[in-house]
Protein backbone atom coordinates (compact mmCIF):
# COMPACT_ATOMS: atom_id res chain seq x y z
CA UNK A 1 0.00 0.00 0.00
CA UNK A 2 1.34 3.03 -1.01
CA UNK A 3 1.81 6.22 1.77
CA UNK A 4 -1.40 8.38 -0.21
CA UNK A 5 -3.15 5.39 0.26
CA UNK A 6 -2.24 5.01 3.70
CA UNK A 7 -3.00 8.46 4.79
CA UNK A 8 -6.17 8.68 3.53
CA UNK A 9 -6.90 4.91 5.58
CA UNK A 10 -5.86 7.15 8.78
CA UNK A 11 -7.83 9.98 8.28
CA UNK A 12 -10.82 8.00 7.27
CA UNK A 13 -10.50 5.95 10.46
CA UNK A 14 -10.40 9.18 12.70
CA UNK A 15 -13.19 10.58 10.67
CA UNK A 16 -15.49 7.23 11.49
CA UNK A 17 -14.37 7.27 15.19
CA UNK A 18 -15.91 10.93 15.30
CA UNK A 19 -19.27 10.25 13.44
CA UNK A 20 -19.19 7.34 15.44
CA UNK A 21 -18.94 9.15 18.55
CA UNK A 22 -21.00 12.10 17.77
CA UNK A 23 -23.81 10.05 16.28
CA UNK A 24 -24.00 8.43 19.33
CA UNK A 25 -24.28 11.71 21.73
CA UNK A 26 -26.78 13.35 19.16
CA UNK A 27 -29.01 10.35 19.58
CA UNK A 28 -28.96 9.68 23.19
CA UNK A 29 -29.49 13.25 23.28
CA UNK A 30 -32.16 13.44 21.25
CA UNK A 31 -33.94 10.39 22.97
CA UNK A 32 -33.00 11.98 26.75
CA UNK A 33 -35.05 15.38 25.37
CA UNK A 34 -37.79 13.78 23.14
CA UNK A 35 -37.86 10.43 23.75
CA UNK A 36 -36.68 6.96 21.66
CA UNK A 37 -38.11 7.26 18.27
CA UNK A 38 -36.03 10.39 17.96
CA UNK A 39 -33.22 9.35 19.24
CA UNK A 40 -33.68 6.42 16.93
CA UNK A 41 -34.07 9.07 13.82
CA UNK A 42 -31.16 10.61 14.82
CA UNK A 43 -28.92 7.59 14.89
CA UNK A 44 -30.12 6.42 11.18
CA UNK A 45 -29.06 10.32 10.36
CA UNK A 46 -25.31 10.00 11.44
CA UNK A 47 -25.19 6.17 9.93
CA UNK A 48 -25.94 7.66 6.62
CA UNK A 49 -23.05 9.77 6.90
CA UNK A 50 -21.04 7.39 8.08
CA UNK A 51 -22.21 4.88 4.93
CA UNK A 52 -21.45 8.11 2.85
CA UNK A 53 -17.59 7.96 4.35
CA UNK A 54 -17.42 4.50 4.40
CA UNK A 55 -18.26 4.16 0.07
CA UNK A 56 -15.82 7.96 -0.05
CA UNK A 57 -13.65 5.48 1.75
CA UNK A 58 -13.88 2.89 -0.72
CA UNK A 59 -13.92 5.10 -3.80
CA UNK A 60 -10.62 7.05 -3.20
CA UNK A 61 -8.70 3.78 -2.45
CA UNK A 62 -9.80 2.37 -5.81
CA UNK A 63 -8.62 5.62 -7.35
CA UNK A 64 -5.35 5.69 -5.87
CA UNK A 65 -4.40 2.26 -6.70
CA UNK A 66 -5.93 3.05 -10.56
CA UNK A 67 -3.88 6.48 -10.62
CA UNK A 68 -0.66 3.82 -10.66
CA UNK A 69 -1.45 2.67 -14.26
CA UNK A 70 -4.25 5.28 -15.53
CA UNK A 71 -5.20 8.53 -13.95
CA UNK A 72 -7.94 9.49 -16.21
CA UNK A 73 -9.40 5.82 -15.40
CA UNK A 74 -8.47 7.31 -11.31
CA UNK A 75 -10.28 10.30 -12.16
CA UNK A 76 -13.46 8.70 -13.71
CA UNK A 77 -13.39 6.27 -10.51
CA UNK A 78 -13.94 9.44 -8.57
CA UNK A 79 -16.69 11.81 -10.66
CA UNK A 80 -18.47 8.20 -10.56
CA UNK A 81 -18.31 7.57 -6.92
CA UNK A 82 -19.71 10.79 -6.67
CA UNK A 83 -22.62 9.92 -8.30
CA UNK A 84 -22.74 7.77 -6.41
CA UNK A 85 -23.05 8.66 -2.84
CA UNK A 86 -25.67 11.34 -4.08
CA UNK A 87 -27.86 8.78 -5.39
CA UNK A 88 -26.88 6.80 -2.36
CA UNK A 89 -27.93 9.64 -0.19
CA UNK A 90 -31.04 10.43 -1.81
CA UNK A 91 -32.52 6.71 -1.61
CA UNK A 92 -31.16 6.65 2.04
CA UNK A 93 -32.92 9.08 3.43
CA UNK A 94 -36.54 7.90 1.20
CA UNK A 95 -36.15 5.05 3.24
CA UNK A 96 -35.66 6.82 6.30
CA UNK A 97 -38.06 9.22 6.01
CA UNK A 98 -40.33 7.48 3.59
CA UNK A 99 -40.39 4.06 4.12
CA UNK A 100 -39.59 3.81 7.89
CA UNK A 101 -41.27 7.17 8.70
CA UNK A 102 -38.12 8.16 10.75
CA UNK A 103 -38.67 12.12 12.38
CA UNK A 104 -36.98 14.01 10.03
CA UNK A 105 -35.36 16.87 11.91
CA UNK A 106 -33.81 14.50 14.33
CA UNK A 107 -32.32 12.71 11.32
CA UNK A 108 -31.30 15.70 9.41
CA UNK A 109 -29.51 16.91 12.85
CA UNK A 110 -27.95 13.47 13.44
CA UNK A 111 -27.11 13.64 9.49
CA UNK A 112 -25.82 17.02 9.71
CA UNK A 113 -23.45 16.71 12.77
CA UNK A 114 -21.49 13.43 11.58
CA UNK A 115 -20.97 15.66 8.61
CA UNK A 116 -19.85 18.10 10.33
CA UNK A 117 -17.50 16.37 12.63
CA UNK A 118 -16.41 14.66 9.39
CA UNK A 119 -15.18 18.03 8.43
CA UNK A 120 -13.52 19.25 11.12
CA UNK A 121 -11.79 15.92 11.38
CA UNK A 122 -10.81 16.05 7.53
CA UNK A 123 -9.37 19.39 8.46
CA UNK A 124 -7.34 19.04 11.55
């Protein structure tokens, strides 16, 4: 494994740890204030970030081992992967919202905050 590759692995992993962490305060906070089903909403917000991250994850690895030997097949890896986790995004939170008729401001806020702690992470 190459060092890019490696770094990116170590960042990711701190970035999980954090959505990890925060998703889990946001929804035991949410279910101390308004009770389970919120908290529940909130928790399914922060593990669609954290399935965002985890295909991000995914994608950039592909794309660093493809840069090796092509790096407009690297680059095409990436536009598509971010197709990708919009689509994947969309049809997560239909089913959320939708289909398991999860409360959506608790799962925008849980959704919102793993982001967010995603990016302060990515930054630091």
């Amino acid at each position: 494994m190459n060092p890019a590759v490696q770094a990116v692995e170590a960042k990711a992993r701190k970035a999980l740890l954090a959505q990890l962490i925060v998703g889990a305060v946001t929804s035991i906070g949410f279910m101390l204030y308004a009770g389970s089903w919120h908290g529940i909403s909130a928790l399914a917000g922060a593990a669609v970030s954290i399935t965002l991250l985890l295909v991000l994850r995914y994608g950039v690895k592909r794309a660093a081992e493809a840069a090796q030997h092509d790096q407009k097949r690297s680059m095409l890896i990436l536009y598509l992967g971010a197709a990708q986790r919009f689509i994947l995004i969309l049809v997560l939170f239909a089913l959320g919202l939708g289909v398991a008729a999860l409360d959506p401001l608790a799962m925008f806020v849980g959704f919102f905050l793993a982001q967010l702690s995603n990016l302060t992470n990515v930054r630091g």
